[in-house]
N, C-alpha and C. Protein backbone atom coordinates (compact mmCIF):
# COMPACT_ATOMS: atom_id res chain seq x y z
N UNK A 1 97.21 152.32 21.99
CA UNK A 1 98.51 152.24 21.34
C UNK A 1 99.31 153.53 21.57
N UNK A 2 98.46 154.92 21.64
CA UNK A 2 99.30 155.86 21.60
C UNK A 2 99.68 156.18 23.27
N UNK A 3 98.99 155.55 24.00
CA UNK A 3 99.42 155.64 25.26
C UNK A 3 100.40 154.92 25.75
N UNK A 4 100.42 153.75 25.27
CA UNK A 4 101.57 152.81 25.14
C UNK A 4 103.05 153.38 25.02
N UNK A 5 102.98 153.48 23.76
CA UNK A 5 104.39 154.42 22.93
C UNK A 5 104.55 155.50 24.22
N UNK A 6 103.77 156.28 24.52
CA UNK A 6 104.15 157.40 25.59
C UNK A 6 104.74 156.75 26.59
N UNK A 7 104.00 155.83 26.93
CA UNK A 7 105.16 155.33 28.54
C UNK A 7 105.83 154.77 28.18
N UNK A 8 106.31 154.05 27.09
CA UNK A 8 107.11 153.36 26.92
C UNK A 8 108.45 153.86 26.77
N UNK A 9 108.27 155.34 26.26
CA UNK A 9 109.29 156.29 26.04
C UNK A 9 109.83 156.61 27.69
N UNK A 10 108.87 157.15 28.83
CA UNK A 10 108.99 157.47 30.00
C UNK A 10 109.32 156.09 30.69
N UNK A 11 109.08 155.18 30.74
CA UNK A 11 109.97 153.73 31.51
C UNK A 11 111.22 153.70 31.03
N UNK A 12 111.43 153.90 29.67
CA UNK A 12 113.08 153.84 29.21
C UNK A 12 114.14 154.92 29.69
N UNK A 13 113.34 156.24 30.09
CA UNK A 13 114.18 157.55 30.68
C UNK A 13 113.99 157.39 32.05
N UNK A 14 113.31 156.58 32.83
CA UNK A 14 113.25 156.36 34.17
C UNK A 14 114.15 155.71 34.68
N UNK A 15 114.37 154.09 33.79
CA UNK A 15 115.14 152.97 34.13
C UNK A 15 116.65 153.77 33.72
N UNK A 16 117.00 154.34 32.56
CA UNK A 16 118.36 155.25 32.53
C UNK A 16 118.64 156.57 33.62
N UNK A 17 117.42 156.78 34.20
CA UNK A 17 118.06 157.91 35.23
C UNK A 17 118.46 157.38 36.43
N UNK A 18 117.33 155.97 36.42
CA UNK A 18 117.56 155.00 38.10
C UNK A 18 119.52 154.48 38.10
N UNK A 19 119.71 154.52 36.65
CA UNK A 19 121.20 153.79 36.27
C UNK A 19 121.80 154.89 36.92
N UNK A 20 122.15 155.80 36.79
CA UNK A 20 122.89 156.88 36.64
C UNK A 20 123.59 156.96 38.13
N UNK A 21 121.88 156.72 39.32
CA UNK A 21 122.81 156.77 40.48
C UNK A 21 124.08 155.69 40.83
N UNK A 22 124.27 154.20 40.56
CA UNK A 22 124.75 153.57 41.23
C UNK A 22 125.75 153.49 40.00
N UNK A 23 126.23 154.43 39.66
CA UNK A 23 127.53 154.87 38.59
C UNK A 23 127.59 153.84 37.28
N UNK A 24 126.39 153.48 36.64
CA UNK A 24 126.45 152.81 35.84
C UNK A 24 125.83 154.09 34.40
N UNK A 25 126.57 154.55 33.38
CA UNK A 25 126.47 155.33 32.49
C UNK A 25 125.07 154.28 31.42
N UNK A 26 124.22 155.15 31.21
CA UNK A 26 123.42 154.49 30.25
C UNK A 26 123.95 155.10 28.97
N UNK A 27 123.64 154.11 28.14
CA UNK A 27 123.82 154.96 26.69
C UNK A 27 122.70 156.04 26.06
N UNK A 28 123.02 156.25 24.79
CA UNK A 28 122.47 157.47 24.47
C UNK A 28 120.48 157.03 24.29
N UNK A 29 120.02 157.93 24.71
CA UNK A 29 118.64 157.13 24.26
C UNK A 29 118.06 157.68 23.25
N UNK A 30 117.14 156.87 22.44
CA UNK A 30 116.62 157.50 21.04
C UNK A 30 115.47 158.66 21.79
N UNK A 31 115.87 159.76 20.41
CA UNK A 31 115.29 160.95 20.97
C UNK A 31 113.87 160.66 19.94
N UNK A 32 112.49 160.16 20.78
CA UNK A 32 111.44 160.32 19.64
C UNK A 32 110.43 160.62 20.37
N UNK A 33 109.13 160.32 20.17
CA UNK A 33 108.25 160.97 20.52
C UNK A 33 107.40 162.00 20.55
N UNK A 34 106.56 162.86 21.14
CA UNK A 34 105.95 163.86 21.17
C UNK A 34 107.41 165.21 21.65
N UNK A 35 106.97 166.09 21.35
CA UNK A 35 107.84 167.41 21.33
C UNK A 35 108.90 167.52 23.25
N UNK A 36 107.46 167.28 24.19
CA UNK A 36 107.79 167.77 25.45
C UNK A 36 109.03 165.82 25.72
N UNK A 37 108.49 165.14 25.01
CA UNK A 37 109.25 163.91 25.68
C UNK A 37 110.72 163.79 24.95
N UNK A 38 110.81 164.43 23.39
CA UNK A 38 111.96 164.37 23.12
C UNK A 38 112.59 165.44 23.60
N UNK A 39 112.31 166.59 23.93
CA UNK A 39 113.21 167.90 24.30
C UNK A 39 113.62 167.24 25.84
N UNK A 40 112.91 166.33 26.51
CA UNK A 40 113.33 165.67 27.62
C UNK A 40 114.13 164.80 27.72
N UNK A 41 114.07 163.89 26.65
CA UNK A 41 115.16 163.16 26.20
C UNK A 41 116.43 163.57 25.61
N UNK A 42 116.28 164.40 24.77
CA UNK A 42 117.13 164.82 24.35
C UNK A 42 118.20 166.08 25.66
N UNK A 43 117.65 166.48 26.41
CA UNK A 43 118.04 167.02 27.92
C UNK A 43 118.64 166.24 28.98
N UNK A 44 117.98 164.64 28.29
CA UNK A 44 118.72 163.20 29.54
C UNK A 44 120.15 163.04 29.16
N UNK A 45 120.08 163.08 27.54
CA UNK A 45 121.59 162.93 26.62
C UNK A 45 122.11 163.62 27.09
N UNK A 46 122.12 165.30 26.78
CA UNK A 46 123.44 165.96 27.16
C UNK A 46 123.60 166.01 28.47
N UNK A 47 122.88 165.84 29.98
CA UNK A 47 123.13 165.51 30.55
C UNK A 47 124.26 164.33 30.91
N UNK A 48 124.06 163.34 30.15
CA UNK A 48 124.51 162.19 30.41
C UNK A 48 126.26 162.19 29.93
N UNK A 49 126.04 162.87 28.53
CA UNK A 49 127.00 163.48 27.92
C UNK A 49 128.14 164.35 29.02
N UNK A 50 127.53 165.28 29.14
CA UNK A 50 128.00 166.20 30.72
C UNK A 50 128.51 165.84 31.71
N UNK A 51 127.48 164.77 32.35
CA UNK A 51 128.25 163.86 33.39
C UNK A 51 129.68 163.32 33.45
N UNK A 52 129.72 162.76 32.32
CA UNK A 52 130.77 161.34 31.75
C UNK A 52 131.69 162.44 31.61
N UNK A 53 131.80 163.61 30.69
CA UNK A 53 132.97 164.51 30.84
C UNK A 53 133.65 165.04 32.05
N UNK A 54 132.67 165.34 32.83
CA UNK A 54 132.71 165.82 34.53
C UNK A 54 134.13 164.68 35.24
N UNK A 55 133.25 163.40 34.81
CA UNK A 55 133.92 162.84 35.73
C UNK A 55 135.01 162.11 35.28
N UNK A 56 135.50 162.29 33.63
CA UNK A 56 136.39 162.04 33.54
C UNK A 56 137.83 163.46 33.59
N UNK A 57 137.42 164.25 33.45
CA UNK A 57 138.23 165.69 34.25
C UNK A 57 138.44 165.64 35.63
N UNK A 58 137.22 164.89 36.32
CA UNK A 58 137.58 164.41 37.43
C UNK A 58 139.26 163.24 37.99
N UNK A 59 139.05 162.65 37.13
CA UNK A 59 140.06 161.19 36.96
C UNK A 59 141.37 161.80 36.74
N UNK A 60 141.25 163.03 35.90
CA UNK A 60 142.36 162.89 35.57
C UNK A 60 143.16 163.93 36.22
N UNK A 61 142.46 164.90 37.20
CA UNK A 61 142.90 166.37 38.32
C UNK A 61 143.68 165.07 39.32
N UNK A 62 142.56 164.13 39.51
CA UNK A 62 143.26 163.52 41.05
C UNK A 62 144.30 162.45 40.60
N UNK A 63 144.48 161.84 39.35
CA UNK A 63 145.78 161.34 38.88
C UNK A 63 147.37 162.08 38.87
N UNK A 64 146.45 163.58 38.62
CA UNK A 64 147.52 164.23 38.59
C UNK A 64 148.17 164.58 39.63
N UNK A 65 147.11 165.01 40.64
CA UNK A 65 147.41 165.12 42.25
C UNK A 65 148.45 164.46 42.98
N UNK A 66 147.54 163.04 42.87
CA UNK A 66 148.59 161.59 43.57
C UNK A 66 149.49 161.73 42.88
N UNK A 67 149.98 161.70 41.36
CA UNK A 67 151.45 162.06 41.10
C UNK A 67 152.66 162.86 41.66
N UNK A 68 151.93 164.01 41.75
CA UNK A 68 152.41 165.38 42.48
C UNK A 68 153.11 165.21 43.65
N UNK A 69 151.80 164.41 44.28
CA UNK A 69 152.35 164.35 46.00
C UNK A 69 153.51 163.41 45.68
N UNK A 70 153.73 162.44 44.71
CA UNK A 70 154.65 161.09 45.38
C UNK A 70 155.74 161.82 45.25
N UNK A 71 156.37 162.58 44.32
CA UNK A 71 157.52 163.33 43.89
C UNK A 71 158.30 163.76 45.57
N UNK A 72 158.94 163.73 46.01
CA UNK A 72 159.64 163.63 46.92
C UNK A 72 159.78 165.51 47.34
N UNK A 73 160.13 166.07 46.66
CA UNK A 73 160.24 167.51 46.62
C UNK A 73 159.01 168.02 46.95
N UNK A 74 158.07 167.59 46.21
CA UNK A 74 156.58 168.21 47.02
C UNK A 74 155.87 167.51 48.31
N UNK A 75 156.80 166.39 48.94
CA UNK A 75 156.32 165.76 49.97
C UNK A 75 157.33 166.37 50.79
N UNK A 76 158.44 167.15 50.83
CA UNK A 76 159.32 167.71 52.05
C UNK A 76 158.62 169.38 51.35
N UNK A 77 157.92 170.02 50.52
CA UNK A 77 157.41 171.27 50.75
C UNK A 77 155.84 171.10 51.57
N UNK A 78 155.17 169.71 51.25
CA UNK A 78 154.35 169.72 52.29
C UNK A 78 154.93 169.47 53.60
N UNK A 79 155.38 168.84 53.88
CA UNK A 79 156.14 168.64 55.11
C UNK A 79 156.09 170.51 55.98
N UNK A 80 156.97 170.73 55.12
CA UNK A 80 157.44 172.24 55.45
C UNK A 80 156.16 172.88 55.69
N UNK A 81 155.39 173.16 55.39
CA UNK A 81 154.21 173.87 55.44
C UNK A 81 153.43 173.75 56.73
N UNK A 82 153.04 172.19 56.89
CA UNK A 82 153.00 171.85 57.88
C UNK A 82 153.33 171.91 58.86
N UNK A 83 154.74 171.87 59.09
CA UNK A 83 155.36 171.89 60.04
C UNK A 83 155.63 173.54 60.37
N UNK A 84 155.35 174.49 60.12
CA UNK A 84 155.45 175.80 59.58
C UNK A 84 153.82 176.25 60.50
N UNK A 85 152.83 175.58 60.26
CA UNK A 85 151.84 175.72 61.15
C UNK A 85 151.68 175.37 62.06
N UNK A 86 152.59 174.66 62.69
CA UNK A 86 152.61 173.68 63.83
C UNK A 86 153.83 174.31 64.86
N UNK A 87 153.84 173.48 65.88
CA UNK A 87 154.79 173.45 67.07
C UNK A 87 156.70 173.10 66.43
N UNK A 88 156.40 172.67 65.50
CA UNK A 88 157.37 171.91 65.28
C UNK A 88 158.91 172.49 64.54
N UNK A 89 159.01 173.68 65.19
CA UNK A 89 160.61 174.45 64.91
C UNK A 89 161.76 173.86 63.91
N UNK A 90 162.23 172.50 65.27
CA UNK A 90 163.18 172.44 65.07
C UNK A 90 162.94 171.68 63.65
N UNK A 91 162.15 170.91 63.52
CA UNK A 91 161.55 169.87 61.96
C UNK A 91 161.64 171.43 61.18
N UNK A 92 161.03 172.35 60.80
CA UNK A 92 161.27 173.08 59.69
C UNK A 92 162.80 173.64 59.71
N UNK A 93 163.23 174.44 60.77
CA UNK A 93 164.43 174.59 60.06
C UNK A 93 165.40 174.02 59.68
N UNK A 94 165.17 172.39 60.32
CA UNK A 94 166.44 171.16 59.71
C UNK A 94 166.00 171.57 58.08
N UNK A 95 164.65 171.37 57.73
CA UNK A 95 164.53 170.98 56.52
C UNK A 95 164.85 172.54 55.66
């Protein structure tokens, strides 16, 4: 029985870490067990915790980005820049 409960704890933090790669967020898992399996569990959480913040700071830099660029003014200063590293003279000083 008490070996049981032990893996049973380690199949449930296995099957939530296997989630993690193919971008599916597991939820929080109960932190119980022996000392070394909850300080592990409890290490999967804020991890998991961590992640989900990551990548929603993520979402929202490159929302901001693609905004940026559509704005017309920052698509003729890229332009410029570009064209500024390049061959292309007569294109920067029209602009």
């Amino acid at each position: 029985m008490i070996i049981f409960r032990l893996t049973r704890q380690l199949r449930i933090l296995t099957h939530a870490a296997c989630a993690i790669g193919p971008g599916e967020p597991p939820g929080k898992l109960d932190e119980a067990g022996p000392r070394e399996i909850w300080d592990l569990t409890k290490g999967f959480n804020q991890m998991t915790v961590d992640l989900n913040r990551l990548d929603s700071d993520r979402r929202l830099m490159l929302a901001g980005i693609s905004h940026d660029l559509q704005t017309p003014l920052t698509r003729l200063r890229t332009a410029l820049e570009l064209a500024a590293l390049g061959t292309e003279a007569e294109s920067w000083s029209g602009m």
